[in-house]
Protein backbone atom coordinates (compact mmCIF):
# COMPACT_ATOMS: atom_id res chain seq x y z
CA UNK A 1 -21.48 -31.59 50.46
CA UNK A 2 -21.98 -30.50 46.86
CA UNK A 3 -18.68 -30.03 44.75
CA UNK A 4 -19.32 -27.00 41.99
CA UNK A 5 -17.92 -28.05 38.81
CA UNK A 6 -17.20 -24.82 37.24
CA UNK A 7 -17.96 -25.10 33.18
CA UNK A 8 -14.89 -25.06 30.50
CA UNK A 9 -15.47 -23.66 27.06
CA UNK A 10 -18.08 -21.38 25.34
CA UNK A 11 -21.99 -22.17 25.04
CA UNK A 12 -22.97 -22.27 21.63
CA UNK A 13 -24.56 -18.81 21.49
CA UNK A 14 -21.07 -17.46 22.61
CA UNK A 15 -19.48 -19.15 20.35
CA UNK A 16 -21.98 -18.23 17.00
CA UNK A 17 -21.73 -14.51 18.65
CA UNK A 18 -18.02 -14.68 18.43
CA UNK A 19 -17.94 -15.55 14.89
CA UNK A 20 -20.16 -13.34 14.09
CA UNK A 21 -18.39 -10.40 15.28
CA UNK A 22 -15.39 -11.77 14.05
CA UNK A 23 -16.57 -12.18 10.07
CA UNK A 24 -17.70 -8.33 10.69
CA UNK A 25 -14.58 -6.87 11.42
CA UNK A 26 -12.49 -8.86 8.95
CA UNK A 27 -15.22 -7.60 6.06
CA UNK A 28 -14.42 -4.27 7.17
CA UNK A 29 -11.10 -4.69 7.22
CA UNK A 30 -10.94 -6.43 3.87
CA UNK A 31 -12.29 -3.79 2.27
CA UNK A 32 -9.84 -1.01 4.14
CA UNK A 33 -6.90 -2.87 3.46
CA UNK A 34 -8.30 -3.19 -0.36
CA UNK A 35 -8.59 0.96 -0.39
CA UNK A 36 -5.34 1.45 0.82
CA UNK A 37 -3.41 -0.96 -1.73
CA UNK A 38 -5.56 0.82 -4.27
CA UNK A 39 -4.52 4.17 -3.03
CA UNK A 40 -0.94 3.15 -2.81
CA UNK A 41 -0.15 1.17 -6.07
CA UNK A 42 -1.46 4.59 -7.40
CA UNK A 43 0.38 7.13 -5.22
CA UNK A 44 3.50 4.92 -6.62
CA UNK A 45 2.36 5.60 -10.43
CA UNK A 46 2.48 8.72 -9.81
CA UNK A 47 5.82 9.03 -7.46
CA UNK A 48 7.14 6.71 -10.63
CA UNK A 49 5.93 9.21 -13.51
CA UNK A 50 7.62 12.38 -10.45
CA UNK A 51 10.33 10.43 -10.81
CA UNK A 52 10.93 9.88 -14.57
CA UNK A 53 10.23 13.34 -15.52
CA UNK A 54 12.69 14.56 -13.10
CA UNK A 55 15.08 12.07 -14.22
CA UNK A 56 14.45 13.74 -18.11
CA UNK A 57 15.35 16.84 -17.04
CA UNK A 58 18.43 16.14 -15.56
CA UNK A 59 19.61 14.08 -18.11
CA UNK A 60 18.85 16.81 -20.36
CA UNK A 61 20.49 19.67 -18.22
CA UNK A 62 23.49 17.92 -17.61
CA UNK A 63 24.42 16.55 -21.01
CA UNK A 64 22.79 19.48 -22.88
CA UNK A 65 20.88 17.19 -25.28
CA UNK A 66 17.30 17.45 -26.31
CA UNK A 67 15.62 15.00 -24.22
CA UNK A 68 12.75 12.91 -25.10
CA UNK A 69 10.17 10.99 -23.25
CA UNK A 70 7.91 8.41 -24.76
CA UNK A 71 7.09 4.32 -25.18
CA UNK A 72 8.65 3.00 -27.53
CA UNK A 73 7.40 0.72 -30.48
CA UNK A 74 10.09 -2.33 -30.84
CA UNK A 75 10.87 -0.30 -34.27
CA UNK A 76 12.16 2.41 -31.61
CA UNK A 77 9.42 5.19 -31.98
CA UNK A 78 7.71 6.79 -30.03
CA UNK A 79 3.99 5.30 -29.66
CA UNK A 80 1.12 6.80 -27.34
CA UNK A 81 0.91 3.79 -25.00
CA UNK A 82 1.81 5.19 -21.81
CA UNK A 83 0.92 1.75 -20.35
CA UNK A 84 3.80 0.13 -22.02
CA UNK A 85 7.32 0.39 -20.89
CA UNK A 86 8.56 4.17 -20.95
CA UNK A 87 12.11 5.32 -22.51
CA UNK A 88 13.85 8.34 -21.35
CA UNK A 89 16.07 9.16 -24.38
CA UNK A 90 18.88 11.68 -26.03
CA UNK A 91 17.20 12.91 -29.34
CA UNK A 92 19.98 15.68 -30.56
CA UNK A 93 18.25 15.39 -34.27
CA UNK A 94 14.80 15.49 -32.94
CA UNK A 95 13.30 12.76 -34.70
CA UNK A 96 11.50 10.94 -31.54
CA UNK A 97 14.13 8.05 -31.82
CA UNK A 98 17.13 7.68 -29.38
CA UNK A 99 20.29 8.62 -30.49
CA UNK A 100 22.51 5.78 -31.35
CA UNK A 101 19.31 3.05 -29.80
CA UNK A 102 20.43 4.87 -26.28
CA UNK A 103 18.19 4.73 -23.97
CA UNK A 104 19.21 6.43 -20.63
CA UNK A 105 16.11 4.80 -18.53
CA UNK A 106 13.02 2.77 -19.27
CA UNK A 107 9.99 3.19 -16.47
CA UNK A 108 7.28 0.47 -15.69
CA UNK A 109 4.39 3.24 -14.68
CA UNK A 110 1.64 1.07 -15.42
CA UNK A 111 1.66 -1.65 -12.66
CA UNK A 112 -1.91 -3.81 -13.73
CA UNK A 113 -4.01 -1.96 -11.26
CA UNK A 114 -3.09 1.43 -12.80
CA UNK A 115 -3.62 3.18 -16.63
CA UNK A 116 -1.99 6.34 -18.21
CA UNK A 117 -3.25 8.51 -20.54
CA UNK A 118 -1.89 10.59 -22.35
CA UNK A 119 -2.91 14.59 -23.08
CA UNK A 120 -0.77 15.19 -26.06
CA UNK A 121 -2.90 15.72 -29.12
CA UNK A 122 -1.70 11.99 -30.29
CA UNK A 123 1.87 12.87 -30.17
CA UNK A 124 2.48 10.41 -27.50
CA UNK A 125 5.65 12.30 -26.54
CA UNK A 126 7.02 14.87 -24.15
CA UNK A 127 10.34 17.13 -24.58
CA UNK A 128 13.15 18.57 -22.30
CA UNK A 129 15.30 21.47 -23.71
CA UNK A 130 19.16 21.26 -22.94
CA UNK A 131 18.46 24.02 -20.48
CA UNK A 132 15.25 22.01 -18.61
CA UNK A 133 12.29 23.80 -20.00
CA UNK A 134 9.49 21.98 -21.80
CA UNK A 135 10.30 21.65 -25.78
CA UNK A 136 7.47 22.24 -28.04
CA UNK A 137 4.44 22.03 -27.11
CA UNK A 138 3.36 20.64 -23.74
CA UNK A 139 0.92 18.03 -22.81
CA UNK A 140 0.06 15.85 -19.73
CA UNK A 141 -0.97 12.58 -18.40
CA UNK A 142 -3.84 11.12 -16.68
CA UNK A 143 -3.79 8.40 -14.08
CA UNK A 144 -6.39 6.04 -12.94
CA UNK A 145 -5.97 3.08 -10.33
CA UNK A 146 -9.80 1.61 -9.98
CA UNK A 147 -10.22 -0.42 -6.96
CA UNK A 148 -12.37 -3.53 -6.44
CA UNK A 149 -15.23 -1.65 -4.43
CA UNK A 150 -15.74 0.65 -7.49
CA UNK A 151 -13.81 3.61 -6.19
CA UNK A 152 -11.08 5.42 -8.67
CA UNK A 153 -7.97 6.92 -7.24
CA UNK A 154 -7.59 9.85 -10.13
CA UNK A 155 -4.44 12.21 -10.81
CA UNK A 156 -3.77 15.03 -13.79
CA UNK A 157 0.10 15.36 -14.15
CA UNK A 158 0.78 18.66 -16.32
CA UNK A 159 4.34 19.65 -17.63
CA UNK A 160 4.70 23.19 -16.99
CA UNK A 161 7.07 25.05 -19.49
CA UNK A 162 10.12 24.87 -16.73
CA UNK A 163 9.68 21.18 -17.52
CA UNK A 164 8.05 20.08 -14.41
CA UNK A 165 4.96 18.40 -13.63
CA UNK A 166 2.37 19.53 -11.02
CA UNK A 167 0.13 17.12 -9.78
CA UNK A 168 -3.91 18.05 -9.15
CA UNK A 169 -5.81 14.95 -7.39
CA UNK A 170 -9.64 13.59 -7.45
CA UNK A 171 -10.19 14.20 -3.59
CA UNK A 172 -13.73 12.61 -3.72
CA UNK A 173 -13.03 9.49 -5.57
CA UNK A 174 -15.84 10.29 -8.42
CA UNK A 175 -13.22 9.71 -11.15
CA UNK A 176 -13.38 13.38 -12.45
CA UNK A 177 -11.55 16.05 -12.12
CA UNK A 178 -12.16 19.60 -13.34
CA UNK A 179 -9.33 22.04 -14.02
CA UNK A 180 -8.89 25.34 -13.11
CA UNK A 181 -10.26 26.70 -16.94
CA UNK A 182 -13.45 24.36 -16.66
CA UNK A 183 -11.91 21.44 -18.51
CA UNK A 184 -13.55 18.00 -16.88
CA UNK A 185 -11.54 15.12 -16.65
CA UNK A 186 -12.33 11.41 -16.27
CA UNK A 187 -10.99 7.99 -16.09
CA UNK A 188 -11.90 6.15 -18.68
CA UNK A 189 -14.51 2.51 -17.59
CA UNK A 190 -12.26 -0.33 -17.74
């Protein structure tokens, strides 16, 4: 009588089949898990710069200072560098210095991945009123988080006069964004 020896393992085409499908799927993986850290290294930029502003206005409703909002230079004035460290600062003399060298809260916004830019004719600053509203004139920032495939994750952050920012998004990932009186927007090549 004949035994049947049943066969252990894979044949070689399985095998080269299996790794095949295998390298697939972790390619397209790779490059949706790279997407989504893009997409949230940037949705934290902007929950950070939320954040700060928010933080501004508070300070400044509460202690019924004129508040200021800028990087600071290492001289302690305000620079345009909104990819250095930002200060959140009382400025009762308004001379875009803190009061004292006090500085209620410094913000990392720019995390490597992502760059600010700043809307504010070269002033490089932003202003809260002791009652919340926007001091002077207003301005806004642009962020841009580019992503290894080439995509850009793109958001316009305007201070209204009440002294908050609304937020309009690049939905299509072109890097441009057009506001709503024509204006076009991009992200600078880096």
């Amino acid at each position: 009588m004949h035994s049947r020896k049943t066969s252990q393992g894979f044949t070689l085409i399985e095998l080269v089949v299996t790794l095949t499908l295998i390298a697939i799927l972790a390619g397209i993986a790779s490059t949706s898990w790279t997407s989504l850290i893009t997409s949230n290294r940037h949705t934290n930029v902007v929950n950070d710069a939320f954040r700060m502003f928010a933080l501004a206005r508070s300070y400044a409703i509460n202690q019924r200072t004129l508040t200021t909002i800028c990087p600071l230079s290492v001289a302690l004035e305000c620079t345009d560098n909104w990819n250095s460290p930002v200060s959140v600062f009382p400025d009762v003399n308004n001379d875009k210095r803190p009061d004292g060298a006090r500085v209620h809260q410094i913000f990392n916004l720019a995390n490597g991945h992502s760059r600010l830019y700043s809307r504010t004719a070269g002033r490089g600053y932003f202003q809260l009123s002791p009652n919340g509203m926007s001091h002077g004139t207003m301005g806004s920032l642009v962020a841009c988080s580019h992503a290894g495939d080439g995509s850009i994750e793109m958001s316009y952050l305007a201070l209204n006069i009440g002294g908050r920012l609304r937020r309009l998004h690049d939905d299509d990932g072109d890097g441009a964004i057009k506001l709503p009186w024509g204006t076009k927007l991009t992200c600078p090549k880096t």
